[in-house]
C-alpha atoms as a PDB file:
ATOM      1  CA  UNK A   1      34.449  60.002  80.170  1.00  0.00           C
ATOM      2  CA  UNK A   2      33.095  62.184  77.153  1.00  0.00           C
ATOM      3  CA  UNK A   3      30.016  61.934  75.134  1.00  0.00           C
ATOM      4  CA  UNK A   4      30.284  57.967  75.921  1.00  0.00           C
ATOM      5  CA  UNK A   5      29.338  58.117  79.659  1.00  0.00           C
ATOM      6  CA  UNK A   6      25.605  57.644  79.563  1.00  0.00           C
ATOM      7  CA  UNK A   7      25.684  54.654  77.726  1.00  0.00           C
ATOM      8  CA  UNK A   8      27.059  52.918  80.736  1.00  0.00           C
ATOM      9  CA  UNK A   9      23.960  53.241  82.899  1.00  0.00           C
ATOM     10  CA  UNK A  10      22.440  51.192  80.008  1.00  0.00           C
ATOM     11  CA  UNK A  11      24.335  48.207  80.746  1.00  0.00           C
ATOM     12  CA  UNK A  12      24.991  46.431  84.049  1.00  0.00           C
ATOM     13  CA  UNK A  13      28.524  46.900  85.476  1.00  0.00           C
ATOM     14  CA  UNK A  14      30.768  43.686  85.487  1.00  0.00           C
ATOM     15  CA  UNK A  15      31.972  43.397  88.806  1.00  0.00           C
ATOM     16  CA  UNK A  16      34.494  39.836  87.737  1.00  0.00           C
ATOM     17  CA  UNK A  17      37.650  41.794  87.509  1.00  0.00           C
ATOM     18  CA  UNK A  18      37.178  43.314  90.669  1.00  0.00           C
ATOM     19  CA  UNK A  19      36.957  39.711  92.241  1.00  0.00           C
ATOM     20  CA  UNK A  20      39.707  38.346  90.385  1.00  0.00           C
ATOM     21  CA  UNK A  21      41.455  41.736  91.595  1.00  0.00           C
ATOM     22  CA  UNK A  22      40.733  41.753  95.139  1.00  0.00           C
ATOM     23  CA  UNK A  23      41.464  37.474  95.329  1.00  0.00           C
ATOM     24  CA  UNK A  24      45.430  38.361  93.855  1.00  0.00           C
ATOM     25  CA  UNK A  25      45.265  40.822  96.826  1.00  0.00           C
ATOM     26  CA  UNK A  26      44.175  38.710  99.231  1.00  0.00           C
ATOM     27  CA  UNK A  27      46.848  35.744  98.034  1.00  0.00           C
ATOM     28  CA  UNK A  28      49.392  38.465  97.744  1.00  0.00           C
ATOM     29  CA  UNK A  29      49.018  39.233 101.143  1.00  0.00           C
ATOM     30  CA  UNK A  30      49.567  35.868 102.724  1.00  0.00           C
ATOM     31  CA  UNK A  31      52.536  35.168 100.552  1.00  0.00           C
ATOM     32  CA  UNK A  32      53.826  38.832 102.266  1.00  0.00           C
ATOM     33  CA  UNK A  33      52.726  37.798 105.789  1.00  0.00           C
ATOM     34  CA  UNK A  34      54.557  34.177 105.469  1.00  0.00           C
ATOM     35  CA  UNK A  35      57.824  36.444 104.837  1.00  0.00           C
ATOM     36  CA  UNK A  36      57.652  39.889 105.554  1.00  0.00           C
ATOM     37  CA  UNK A  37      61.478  40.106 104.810  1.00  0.00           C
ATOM     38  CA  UNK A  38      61.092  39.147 100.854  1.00  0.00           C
ATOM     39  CA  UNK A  39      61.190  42.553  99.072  1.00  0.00           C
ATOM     40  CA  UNK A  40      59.953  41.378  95.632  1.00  0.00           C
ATOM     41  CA  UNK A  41      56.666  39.990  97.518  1.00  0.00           C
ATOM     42  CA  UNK A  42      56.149  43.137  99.225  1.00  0.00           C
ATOM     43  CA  UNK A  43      56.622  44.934  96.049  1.00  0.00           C
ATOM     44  CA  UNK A  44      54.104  42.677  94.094  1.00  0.00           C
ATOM     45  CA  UNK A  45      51.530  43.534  96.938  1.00  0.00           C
ATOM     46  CA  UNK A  46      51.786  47.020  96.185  1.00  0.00           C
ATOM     47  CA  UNK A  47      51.383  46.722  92.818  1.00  0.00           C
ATOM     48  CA  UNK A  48      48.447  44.550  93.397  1.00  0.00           C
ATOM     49  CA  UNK A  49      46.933  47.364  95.663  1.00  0.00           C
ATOM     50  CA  UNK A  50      47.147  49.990  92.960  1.00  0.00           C
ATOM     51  CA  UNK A  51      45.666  47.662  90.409  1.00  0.00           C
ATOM     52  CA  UNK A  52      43.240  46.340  92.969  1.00  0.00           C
ATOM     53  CA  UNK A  53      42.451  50.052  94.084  1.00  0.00           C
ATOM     54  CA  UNK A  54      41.824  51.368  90.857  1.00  0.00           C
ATOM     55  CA  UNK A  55      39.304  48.990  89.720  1.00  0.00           C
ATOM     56  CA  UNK A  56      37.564  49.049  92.824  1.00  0.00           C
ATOM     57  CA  UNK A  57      37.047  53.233  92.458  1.00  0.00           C
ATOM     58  CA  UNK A  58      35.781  52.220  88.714  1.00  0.00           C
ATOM     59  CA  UNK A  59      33.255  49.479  89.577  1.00  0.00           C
ATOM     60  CA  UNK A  60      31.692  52.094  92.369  1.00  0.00           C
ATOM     61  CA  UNK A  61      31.510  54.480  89.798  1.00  0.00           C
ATOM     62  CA  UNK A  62      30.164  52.082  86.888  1.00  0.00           C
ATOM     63  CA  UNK A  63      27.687  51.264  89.390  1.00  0.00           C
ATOM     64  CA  UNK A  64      26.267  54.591  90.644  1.00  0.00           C
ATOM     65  CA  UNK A  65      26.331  55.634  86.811  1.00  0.00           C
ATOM     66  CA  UNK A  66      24.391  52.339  86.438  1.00  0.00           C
ATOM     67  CA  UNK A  67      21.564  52.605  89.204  1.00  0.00           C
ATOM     68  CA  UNK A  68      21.241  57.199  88.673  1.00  0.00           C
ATOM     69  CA  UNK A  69      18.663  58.105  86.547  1.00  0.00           C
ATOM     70  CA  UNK A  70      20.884  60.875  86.117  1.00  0.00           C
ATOM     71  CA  UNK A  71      24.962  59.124  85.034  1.00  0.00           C
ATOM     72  CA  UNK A  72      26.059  62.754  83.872  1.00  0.00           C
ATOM     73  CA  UNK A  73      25.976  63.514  87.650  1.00  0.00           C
ATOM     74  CA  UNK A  74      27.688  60.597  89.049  1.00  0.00           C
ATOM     75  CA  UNK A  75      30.510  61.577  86.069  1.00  0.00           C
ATOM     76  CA  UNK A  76      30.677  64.712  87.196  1.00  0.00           C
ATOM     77  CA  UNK A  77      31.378  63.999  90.746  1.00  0.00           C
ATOM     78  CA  UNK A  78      34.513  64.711  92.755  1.00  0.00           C
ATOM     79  CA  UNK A  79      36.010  61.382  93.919  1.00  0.00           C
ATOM     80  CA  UNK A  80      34.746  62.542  97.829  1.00  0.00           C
ATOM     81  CA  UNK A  81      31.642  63.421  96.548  1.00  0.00           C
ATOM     82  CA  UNK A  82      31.741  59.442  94.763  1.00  0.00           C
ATOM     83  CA  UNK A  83      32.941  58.108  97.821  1.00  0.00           C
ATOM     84  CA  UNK A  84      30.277  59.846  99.951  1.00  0.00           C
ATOM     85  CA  UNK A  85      27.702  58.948  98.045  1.00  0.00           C
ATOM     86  CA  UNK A  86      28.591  55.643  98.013  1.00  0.00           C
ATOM     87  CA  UNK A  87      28.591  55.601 102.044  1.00  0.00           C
ATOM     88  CA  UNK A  88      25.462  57.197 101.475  1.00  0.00           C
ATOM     89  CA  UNK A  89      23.983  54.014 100.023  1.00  0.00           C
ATOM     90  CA  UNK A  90      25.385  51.598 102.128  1.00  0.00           C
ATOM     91  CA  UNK A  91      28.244  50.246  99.334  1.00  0.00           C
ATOM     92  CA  UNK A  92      31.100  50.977 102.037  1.00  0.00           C
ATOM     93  CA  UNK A  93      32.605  49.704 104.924  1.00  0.00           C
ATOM     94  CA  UNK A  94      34.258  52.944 105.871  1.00  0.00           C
ATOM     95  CA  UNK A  95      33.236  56.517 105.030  1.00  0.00           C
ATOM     96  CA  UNK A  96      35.479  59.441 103.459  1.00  0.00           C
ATOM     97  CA  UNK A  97      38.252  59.586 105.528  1.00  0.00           C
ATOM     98  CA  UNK A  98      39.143  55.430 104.903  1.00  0.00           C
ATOM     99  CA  UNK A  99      38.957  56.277 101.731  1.00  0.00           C
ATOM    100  CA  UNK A 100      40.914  59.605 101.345  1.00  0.00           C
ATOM    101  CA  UNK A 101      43.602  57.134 103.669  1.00  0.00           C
ATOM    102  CA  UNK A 102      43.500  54.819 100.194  1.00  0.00           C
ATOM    103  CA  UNK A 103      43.869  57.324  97.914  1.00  0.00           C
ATOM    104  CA  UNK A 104      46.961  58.949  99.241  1.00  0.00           C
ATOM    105  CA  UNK A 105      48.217  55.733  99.520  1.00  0.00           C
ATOM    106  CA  UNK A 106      47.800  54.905  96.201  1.00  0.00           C
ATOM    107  CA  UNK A 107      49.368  58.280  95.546  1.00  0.00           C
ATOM    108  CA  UNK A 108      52.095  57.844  97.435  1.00  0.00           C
ATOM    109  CA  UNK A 109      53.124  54.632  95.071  1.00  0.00           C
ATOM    110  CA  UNK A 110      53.246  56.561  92.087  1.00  0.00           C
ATOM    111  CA  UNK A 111      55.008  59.655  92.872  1.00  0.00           C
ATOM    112  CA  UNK A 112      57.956  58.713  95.107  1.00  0.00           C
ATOM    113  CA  UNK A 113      58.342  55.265  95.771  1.00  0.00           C
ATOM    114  CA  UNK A 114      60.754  53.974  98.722  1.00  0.00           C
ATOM    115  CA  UNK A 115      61.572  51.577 101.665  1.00  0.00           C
ATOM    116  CA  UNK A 116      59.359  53.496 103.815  1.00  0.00           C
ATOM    117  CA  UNK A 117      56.515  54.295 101.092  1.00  0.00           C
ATOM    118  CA  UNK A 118      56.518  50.830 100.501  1.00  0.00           C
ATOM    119  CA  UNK A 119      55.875  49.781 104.342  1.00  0.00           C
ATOM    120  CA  UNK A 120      53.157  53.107 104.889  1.00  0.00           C
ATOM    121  CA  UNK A 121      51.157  50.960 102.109  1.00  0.00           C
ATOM    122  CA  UNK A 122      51.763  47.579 102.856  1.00  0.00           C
ATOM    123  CA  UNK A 123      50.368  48.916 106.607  1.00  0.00           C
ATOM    124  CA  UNK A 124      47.243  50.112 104.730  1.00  0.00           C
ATOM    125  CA  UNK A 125      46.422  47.215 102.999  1.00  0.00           C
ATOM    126  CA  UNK A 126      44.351  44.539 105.420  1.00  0.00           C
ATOM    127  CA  UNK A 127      42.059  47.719 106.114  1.00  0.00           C
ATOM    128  CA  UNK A 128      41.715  48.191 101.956  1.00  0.00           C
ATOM    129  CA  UNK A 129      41.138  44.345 101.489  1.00  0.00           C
ATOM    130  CA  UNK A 130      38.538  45.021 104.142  1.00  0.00           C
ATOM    131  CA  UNK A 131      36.997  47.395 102.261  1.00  0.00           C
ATOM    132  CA  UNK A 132      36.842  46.407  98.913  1.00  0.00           C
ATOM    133  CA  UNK A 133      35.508  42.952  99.810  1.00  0.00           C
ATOM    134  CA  UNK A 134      32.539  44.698 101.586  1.00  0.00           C
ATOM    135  CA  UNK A 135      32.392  47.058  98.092  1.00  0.00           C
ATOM    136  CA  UNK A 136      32.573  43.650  96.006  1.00  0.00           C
ATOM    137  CA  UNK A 137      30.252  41.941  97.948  1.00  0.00           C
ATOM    138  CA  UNK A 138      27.575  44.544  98.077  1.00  0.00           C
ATOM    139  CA  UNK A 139      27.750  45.462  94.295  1.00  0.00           C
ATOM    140  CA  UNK A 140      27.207  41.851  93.986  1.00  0.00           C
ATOM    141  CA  UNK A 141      23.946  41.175  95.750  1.00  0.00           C
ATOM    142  CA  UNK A 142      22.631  44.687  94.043  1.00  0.00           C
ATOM    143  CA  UNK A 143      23.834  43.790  90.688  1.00  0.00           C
ATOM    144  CA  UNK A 144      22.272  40.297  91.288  1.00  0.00           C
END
C-alpha cells in the first residue's frame, strides 16, 4: 500500500462490492448445483470465487486499517497474522486453518488450472460462501 495506507482508516470501508460479490457467488452456485455436468458454469463459479475471495481479504483488511488506531500495523501484517486477528475480533466464522484452506484454493486457480483443480475448488466453495457471508454480515453491523 505505500505512503497512501493511513488515509484509509480515515474513511469508512465500503463493504457493497463485497455483497454484490458474494450474491454472484451464491447465484453461481445454484446454477452449478442444478447441473453439475455444465463445464462453463463450473468454470464461472471459480472465477466468481477468486473475485469473490479477493475482495473479501480486502474489505477485512480495509476494515481493521479502519477501526486500529495504528493502520501501519494492520498493513504490515502477514495475511495469517490478518486472518488471526480477525478471528480475534469475532469477524470470522472459521479461524486460520479455513482460511489458509481458501487461500490455497485460490492459489491453486491461478497457477495450474485443471479438471481436478477445478472440482478441489468447486468442493471448497459452500464452506467459503459460509464464510464470507458471516465476514459480510459482521462488517456490516460494525460499519453500521
Amino acid at each position: 500500500m505505500g505512503a497512501g495506507a493511513g488515509l484509509m482508516s480515515d474513511t469508512k470501508p465500503d463493504i457493497t462490492l463485497l455483497s454484490r460479490a458474494l450474491e454472484r457467488l451464491i447465484e453461481g452456485w445454484a446454477r452449478y448445483e442444478a447441473d453439475t455436468s455444465d463445464i462453463q458454469i463450473r468454470d464461472g463459479l471459480v472465477q466468481r470465487f477468486e473475485f469473490t475471495y479477493e475482495i473479501a481479504h480486502k474489505s477485512l483488511k480495509r476494515y481493521l486499517e479502519y477501526a486500529s488506531p495504528n493502520p501501519e500495523t494492520v498493513d504490515a501484517m502477514t495475511f495469517s497474522e490478518l486472518i488471526r486477528t480477525a478471528s480475534e475480533q469475532g469477524l470470522l466464522l472459521g479461524e486460520w486453518p479455513e482460511w489458509r484452506t481458501f487461500r490455497e484454493m485460490r492459489g491453486k486457480t491461478s497457477h495450474a488450472y485443471s479438471e481436478r483443480v477445478a472440482l478441489e475448488v468447486v468442493a471448497g466453495i459452500p464452506r467459503f460462501i459460509d464464510e464470507a457471508r458471516v465476514l459480510r454480515d459482521r462488517l456490516a453491523g460494525r460499519l453500521a
